[in-house]
PDB file of N, CA and C in Angstrom:
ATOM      1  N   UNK A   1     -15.644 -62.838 -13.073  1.00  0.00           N
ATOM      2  CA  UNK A   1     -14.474 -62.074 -13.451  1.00  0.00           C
ATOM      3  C   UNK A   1     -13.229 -62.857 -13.058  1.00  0.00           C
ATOM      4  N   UNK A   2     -12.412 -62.749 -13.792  1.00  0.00           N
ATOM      5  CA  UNK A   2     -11.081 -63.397 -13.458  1.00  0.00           C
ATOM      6  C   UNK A   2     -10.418 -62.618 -12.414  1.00  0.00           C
ATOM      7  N   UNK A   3      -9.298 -63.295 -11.969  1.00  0.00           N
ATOM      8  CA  UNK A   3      -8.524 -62.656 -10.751  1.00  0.00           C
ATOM      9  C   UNK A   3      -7.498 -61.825 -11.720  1.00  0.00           C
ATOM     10  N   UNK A   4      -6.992 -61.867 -12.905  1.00  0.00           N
ATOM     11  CA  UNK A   4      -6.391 -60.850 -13.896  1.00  0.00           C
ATOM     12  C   UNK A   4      -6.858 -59.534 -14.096  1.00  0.00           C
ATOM     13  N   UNK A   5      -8.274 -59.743 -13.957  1.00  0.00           N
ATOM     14  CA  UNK A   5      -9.247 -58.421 -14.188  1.00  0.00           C
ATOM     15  C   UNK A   5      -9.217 -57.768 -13.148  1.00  0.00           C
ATOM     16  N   UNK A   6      -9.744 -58.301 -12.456  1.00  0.00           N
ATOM     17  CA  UNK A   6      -9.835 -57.721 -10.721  1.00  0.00           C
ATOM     18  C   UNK A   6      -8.779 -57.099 -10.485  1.00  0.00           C
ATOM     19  N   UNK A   7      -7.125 -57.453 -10.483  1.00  0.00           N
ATOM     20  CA  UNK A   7      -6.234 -56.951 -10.516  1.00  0.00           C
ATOM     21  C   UNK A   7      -5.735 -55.620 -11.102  1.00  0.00           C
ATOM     22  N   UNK A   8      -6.254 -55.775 -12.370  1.00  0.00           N
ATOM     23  CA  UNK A   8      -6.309 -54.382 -13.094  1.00  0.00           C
ATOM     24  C   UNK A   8      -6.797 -53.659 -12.584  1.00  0.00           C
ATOM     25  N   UNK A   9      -8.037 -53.793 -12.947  1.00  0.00           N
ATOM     26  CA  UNK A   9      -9.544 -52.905 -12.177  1.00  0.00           C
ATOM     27  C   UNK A   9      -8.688 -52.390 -11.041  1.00  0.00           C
ATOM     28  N   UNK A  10      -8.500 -53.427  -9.817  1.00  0.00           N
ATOM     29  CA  UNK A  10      -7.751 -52.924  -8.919  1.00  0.00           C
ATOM     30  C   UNK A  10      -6.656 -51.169  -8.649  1.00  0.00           C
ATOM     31  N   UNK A  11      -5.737 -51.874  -9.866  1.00  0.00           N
ATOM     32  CA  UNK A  11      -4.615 -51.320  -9.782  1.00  0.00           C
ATOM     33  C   UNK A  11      -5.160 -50.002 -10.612  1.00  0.00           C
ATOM     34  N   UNK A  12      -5.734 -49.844 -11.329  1.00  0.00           N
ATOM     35  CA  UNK A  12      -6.712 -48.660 -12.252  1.00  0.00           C
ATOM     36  C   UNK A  12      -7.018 -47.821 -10.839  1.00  0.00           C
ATOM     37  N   UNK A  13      -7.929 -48.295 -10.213  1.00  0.00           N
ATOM     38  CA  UNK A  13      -8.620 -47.920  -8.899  1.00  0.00           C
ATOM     39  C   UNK A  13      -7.677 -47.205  -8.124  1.00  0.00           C
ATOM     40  N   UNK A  14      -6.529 -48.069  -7.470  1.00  0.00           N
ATOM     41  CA  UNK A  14      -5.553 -47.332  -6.984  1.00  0.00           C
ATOM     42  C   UNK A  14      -4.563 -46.395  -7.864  1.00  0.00           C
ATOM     43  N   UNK A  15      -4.534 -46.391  -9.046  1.00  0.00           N
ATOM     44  CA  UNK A  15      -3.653 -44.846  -9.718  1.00  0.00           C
ATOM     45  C   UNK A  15      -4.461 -43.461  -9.367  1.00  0.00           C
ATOM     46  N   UNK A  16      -6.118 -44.098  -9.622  1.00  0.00           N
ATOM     47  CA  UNK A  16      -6.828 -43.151  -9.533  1.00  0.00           C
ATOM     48  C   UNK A  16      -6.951 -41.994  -8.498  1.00  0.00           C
ATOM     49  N   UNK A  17      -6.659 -43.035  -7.319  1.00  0.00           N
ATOM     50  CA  UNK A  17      -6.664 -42.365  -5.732  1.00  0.00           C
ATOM     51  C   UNK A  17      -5.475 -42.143  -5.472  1.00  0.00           C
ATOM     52  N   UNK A  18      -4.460 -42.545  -6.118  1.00  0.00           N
ATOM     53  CA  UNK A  18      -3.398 -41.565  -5.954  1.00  0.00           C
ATOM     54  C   UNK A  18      -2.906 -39.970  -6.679  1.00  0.00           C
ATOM     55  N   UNK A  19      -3.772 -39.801  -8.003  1.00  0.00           N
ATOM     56  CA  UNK A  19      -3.696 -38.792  -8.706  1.00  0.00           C
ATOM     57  C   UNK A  19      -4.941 -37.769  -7.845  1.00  0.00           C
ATOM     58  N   UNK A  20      -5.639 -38.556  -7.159  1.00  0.00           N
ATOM     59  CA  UNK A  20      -6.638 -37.723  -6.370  1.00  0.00           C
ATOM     60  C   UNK A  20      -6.159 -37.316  -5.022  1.00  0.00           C
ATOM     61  N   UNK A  21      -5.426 -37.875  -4.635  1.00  0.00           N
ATOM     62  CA  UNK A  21      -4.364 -37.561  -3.659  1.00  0.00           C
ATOM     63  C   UNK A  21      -3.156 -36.309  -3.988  1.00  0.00           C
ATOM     64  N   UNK A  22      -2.725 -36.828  -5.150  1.00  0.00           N
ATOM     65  CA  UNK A  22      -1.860 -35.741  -5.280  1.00  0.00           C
ATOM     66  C   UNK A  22      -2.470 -34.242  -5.900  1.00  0.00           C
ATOM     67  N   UNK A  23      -4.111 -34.295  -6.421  1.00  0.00           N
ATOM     68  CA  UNK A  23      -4.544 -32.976  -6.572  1.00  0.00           C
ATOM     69  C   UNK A  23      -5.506 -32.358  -5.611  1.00  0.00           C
ATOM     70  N   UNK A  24      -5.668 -33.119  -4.347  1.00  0.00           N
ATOM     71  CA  UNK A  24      -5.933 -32.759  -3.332  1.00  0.00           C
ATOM     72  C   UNK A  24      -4.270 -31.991  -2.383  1.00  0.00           C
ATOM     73  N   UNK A  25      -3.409 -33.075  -2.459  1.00  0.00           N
ATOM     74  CA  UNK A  25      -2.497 -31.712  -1.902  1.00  0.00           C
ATOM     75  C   UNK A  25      -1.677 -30.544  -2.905  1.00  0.00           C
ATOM     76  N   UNK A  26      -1.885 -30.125  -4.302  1.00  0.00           N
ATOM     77  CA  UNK A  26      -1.997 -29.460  -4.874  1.00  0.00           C
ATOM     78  C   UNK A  26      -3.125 -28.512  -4.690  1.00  0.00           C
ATOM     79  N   UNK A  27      -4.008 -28.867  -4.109  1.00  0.00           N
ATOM     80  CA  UNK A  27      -5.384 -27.774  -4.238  1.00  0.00           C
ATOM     81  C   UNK A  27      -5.010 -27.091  -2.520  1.00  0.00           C
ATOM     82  N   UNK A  28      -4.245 -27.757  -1.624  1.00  0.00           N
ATOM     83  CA  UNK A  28      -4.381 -27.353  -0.230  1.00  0.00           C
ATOM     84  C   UNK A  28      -3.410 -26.614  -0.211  1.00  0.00           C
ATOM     85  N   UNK A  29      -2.149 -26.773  -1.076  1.00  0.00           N
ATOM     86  CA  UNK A  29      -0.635 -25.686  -1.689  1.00  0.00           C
ATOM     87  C   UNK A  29      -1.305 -24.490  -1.850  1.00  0.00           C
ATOM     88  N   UNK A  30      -2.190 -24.543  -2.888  1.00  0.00           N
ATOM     89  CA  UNK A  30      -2.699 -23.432  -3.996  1.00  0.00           C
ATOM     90  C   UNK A  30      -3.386 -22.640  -2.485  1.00  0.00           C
ATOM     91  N   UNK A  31      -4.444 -23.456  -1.859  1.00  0.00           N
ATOM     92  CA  UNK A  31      -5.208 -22.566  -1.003  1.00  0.00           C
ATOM     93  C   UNK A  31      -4.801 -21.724   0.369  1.00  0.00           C
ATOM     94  N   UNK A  32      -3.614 -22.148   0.313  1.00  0.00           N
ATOM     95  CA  UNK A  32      -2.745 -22.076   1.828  1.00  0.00           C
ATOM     96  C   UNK A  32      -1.835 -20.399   0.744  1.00  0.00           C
ATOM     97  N   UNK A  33      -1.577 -20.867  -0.494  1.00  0.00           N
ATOM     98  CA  UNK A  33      -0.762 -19.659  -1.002  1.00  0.00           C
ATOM     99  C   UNK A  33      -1.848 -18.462  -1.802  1.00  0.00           C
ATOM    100  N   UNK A  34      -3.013 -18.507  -2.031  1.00  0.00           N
ATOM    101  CA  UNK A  34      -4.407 -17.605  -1.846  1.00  0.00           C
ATOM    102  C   UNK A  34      -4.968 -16.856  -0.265  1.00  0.00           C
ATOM    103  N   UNK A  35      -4.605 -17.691   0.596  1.00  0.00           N
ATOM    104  CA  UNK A  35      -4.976 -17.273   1.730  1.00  0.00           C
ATOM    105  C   UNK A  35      -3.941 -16.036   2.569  1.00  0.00           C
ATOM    106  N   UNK A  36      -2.245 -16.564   2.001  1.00  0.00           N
ATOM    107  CA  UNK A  36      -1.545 -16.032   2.440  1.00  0.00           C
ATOM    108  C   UNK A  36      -1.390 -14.146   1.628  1.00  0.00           C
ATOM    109  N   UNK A  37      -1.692 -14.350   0.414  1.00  0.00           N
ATOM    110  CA  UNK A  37      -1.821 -13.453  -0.602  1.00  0.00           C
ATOM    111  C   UNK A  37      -2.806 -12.573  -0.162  1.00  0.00           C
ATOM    112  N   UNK A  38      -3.728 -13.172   0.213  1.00  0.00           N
ATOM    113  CA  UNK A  38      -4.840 -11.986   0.543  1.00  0.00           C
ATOM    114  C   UNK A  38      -4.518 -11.445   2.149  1.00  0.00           C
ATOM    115  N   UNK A  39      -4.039 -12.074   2.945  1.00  0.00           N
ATOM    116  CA  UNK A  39      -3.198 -11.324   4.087  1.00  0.00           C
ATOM    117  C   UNK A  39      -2.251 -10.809   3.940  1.00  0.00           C
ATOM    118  N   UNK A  40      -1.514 -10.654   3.068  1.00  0.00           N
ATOM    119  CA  UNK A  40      -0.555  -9.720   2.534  1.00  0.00           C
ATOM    120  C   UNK A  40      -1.364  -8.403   1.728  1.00  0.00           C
ATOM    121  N   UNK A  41      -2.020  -8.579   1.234  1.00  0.00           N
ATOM    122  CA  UNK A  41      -3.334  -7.794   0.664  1.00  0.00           C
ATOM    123  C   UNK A  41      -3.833  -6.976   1.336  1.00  0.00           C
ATOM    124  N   UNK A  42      -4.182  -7.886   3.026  1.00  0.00           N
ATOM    125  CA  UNK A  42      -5.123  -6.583   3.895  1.00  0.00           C
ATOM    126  C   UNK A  42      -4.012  -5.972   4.211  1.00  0.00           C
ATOM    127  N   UNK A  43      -2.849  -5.998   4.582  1.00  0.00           N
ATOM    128  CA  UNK A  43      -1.693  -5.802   5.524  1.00  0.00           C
ATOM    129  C   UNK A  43      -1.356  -4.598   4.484  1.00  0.00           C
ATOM    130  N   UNK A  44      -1.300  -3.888   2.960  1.00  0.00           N
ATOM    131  CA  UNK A  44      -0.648  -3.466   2.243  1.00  0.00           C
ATOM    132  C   UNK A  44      -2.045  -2.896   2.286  1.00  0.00           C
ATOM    133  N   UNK A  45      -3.499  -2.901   2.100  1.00  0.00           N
ATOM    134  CA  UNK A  45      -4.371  -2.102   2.264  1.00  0.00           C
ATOM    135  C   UNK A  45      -4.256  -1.111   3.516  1.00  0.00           C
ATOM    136  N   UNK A  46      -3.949  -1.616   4.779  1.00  0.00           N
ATOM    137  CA  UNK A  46      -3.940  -0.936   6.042  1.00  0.00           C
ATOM    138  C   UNK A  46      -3.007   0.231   6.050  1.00  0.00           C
ATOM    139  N   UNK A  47      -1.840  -0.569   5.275  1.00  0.00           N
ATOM    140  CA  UNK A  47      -0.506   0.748   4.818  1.00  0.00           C
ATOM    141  C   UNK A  47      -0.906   1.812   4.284  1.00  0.00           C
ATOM    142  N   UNK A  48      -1.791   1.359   3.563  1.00  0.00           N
ATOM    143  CA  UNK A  48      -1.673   2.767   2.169  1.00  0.00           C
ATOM    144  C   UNK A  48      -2.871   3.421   2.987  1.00  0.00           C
ATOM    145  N   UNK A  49      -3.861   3.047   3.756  1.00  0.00           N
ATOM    146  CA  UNK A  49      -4.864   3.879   4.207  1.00  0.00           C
ATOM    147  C   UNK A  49      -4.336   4.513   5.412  1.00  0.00           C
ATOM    148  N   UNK A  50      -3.016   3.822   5.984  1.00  0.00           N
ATOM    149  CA  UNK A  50      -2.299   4.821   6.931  1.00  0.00           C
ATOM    150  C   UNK A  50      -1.238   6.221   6.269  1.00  0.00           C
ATOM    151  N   UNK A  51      -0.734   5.655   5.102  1.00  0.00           N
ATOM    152  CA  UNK A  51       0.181   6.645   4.088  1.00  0.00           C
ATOM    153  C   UNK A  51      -0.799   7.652   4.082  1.00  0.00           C
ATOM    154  N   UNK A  52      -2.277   7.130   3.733  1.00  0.00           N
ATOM    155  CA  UNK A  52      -2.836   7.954   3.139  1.00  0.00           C
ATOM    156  C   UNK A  52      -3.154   9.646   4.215  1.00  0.00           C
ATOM    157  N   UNK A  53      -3.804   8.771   5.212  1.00  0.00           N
ATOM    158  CA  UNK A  53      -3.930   9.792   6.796  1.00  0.00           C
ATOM    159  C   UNK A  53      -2.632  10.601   7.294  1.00  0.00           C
ATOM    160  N   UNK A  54      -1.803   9.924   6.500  1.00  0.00           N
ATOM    161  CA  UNK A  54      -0.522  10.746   7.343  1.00  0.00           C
ATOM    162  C   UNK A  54      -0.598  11.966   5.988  1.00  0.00           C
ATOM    163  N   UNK A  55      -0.779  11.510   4.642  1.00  0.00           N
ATOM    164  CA  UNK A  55      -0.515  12.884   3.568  1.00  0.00           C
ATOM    165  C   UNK A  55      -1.876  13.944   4.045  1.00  0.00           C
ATOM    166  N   UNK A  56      -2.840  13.332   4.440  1.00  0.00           N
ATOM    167  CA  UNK A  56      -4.065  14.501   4.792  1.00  0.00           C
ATOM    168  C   UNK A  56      -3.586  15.230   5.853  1.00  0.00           C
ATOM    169  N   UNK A  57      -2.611  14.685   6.568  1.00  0.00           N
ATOM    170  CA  UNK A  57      -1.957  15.746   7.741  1.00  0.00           C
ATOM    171  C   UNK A  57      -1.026  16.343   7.368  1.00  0.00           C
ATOM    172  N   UNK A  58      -0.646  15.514   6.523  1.00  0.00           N
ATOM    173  CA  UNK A  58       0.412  16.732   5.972  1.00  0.00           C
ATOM    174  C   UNK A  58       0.391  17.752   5.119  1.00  0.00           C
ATOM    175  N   UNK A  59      -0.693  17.341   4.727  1.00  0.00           N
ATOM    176  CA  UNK A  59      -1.412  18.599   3.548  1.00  0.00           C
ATOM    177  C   UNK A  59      -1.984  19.277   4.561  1.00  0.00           C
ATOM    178  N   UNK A  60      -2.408  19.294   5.603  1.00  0.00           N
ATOM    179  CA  UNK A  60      -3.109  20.499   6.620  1.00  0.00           C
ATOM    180  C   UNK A  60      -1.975  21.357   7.075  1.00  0.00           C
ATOM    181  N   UNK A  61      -0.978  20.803   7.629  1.00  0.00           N
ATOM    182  CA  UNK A  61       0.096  21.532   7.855  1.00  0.00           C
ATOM    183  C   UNK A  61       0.939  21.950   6.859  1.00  0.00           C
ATOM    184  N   UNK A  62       0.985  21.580   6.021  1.00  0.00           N
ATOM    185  CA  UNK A  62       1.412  22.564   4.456  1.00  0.00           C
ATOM    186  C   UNK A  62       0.645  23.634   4.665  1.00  0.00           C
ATOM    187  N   UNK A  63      -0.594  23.239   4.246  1.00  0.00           N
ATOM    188  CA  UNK A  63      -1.368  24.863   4.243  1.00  0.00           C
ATOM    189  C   UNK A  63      -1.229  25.520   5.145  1.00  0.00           C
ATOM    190  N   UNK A  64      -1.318  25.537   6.375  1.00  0.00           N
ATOM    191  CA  UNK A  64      -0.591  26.208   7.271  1.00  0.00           C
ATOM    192  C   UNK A  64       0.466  27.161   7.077  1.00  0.00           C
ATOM    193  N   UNK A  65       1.106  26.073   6.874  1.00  0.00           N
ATOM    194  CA  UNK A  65       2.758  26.765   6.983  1.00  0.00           C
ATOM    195  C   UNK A  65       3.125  27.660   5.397  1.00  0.00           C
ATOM    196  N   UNK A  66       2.099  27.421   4.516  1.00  0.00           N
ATOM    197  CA  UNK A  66       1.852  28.028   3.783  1.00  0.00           C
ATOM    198  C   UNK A  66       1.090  29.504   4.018  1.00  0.00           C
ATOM    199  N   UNK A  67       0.034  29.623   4.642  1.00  0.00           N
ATOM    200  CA  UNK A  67      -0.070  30.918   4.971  1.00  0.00           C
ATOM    201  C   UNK A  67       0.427  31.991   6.423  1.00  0.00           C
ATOM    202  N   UNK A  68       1.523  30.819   6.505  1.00  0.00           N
ATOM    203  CA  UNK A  68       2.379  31.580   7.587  1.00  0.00           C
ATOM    204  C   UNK A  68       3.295  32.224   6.769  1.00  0.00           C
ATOM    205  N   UNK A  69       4.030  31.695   6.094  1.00  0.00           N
ATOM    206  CA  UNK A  69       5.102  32.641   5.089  1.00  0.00           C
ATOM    207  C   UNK A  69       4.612  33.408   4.242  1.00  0.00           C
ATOM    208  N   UNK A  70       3.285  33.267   3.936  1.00  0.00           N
ATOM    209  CA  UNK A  70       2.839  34.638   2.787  1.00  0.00           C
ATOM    210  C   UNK A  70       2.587  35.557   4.494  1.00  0.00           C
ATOM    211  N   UNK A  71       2.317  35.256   5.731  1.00  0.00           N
ATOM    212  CA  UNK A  71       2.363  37.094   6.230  1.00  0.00           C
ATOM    213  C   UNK A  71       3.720  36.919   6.724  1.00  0.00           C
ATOM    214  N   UNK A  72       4.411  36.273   6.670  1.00  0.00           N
ATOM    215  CA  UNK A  72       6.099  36.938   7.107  1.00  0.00           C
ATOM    216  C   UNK A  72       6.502  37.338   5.897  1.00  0.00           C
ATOM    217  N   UNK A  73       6.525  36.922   5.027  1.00  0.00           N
ATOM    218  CA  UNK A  73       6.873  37.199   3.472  1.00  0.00           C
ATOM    219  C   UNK A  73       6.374  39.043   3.387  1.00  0.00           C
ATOM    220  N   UNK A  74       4.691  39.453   3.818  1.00  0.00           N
ATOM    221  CA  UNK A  74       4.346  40.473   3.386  1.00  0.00           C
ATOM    222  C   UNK A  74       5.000  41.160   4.602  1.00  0.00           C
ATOM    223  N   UNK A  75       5.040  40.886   5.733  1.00  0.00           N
ATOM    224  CA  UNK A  75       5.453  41.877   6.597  1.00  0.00           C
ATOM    225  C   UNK A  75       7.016  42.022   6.427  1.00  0.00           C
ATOM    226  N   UNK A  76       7.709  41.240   5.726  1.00  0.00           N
ATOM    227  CA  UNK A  76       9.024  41.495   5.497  1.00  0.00           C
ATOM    228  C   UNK A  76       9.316  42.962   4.278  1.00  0.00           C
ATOM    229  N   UNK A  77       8.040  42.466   3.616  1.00  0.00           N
ATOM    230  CA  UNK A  77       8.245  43.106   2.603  1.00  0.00           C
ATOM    231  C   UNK A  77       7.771  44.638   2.753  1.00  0.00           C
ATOM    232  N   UNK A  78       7.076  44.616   3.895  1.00  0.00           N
ATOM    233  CA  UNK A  78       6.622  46.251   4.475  1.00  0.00           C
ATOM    234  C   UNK A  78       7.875  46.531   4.801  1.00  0.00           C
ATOM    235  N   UNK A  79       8.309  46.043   6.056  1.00  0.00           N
ATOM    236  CA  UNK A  79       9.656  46.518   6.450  1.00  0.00           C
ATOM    237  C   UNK A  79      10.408  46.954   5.650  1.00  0.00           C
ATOM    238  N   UNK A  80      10.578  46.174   3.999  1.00  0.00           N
ATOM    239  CA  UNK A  80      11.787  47.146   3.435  1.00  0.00           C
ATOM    240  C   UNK A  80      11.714  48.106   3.002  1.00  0.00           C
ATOM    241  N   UNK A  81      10.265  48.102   2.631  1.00  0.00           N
ATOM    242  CA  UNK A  81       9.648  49.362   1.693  1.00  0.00           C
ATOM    243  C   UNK A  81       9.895  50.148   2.968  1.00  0.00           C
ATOM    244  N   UNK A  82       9.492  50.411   3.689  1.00  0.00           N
ATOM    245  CA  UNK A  82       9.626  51.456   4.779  1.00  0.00           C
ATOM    246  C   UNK A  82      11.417  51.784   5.168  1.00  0.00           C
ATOM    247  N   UNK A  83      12.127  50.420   5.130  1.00  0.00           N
ATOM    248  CA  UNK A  83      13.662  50.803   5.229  1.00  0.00           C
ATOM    249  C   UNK A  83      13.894  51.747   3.973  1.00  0.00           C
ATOM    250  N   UNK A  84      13.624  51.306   3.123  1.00  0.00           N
ATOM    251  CA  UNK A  84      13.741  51.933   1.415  1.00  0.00           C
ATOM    252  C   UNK A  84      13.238  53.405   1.161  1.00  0.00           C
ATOM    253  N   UNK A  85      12.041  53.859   2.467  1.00  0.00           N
ATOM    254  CA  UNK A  85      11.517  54.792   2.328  1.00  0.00           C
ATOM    255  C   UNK A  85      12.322  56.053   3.335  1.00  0.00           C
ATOM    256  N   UNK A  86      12.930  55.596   4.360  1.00  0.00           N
ATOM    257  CA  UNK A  86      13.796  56.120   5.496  1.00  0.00           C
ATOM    258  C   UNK A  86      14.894  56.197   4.633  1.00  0.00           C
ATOM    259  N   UNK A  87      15.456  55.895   4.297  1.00  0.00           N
ATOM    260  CA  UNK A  87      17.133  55.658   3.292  1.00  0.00           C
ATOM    261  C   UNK A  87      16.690  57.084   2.790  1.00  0.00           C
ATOM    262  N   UNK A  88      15.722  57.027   1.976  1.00  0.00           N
ATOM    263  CA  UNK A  88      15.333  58.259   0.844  1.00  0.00           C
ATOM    264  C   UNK A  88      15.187  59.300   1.710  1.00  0.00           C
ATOM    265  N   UNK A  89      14.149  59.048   2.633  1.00  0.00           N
ATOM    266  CA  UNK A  89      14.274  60.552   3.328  1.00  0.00           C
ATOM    267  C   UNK A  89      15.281  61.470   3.912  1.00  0.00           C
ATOM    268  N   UNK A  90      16.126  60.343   4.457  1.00  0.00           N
ATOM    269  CA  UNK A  90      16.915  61.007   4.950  1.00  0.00           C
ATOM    270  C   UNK A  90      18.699  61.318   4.011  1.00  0.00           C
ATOM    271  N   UNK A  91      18.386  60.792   2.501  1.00  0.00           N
ATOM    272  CA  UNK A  91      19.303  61.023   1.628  1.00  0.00           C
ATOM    273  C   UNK A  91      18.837  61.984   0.969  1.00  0.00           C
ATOM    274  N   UNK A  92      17.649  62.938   0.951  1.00  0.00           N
ATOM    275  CA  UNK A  92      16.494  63.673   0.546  1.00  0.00           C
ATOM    276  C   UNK A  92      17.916  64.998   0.598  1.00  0.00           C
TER     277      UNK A  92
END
């Protein structure tokens, strides 16, 4: 082989390992910004399964406080009937 060839060959050789170089640190970019994505991922999973525990408590205490005002609601509503019923009697 000539020393012309060799040279090429050479210089072929080295483009090669530099395009392999540069899609090796393209592939370590990509994997470093996949890795970070999916820790942002668990971090936004943990949220919503905490959102979520806080609405199941808050739906317990809704209901609650939901059948606390239907008996103040009904016992209010005795009281007037009975105010409503005293008024009459004694306007009788």
């Amino acid at each position: 082989m000539s020393e012309q060839s060799q040279e090429a060959r050479l210089q072929r050789i080295e483009n090669k390992l530099d395009k392999l170089s540069e899609a090796f640190t393209i592939l370590a970019r990509v994997e470093e910004k996949i890795m970070s994505s999916n820790s942002r991922i668990d971090r936004l999973e943990f949220r919503a399964d905490e959102a979520e525990r806080d609405m199941d408590k808050i739906k317990s205490i809704v209901g609650y406080n939901q059948q606390t005002v239907k008996v103040v609601e009904r016992f209010a509503w005795i009281l007037v009937s009975a105010l409503v019923g005293v008024v009459m009697y004694y306007f009788k």
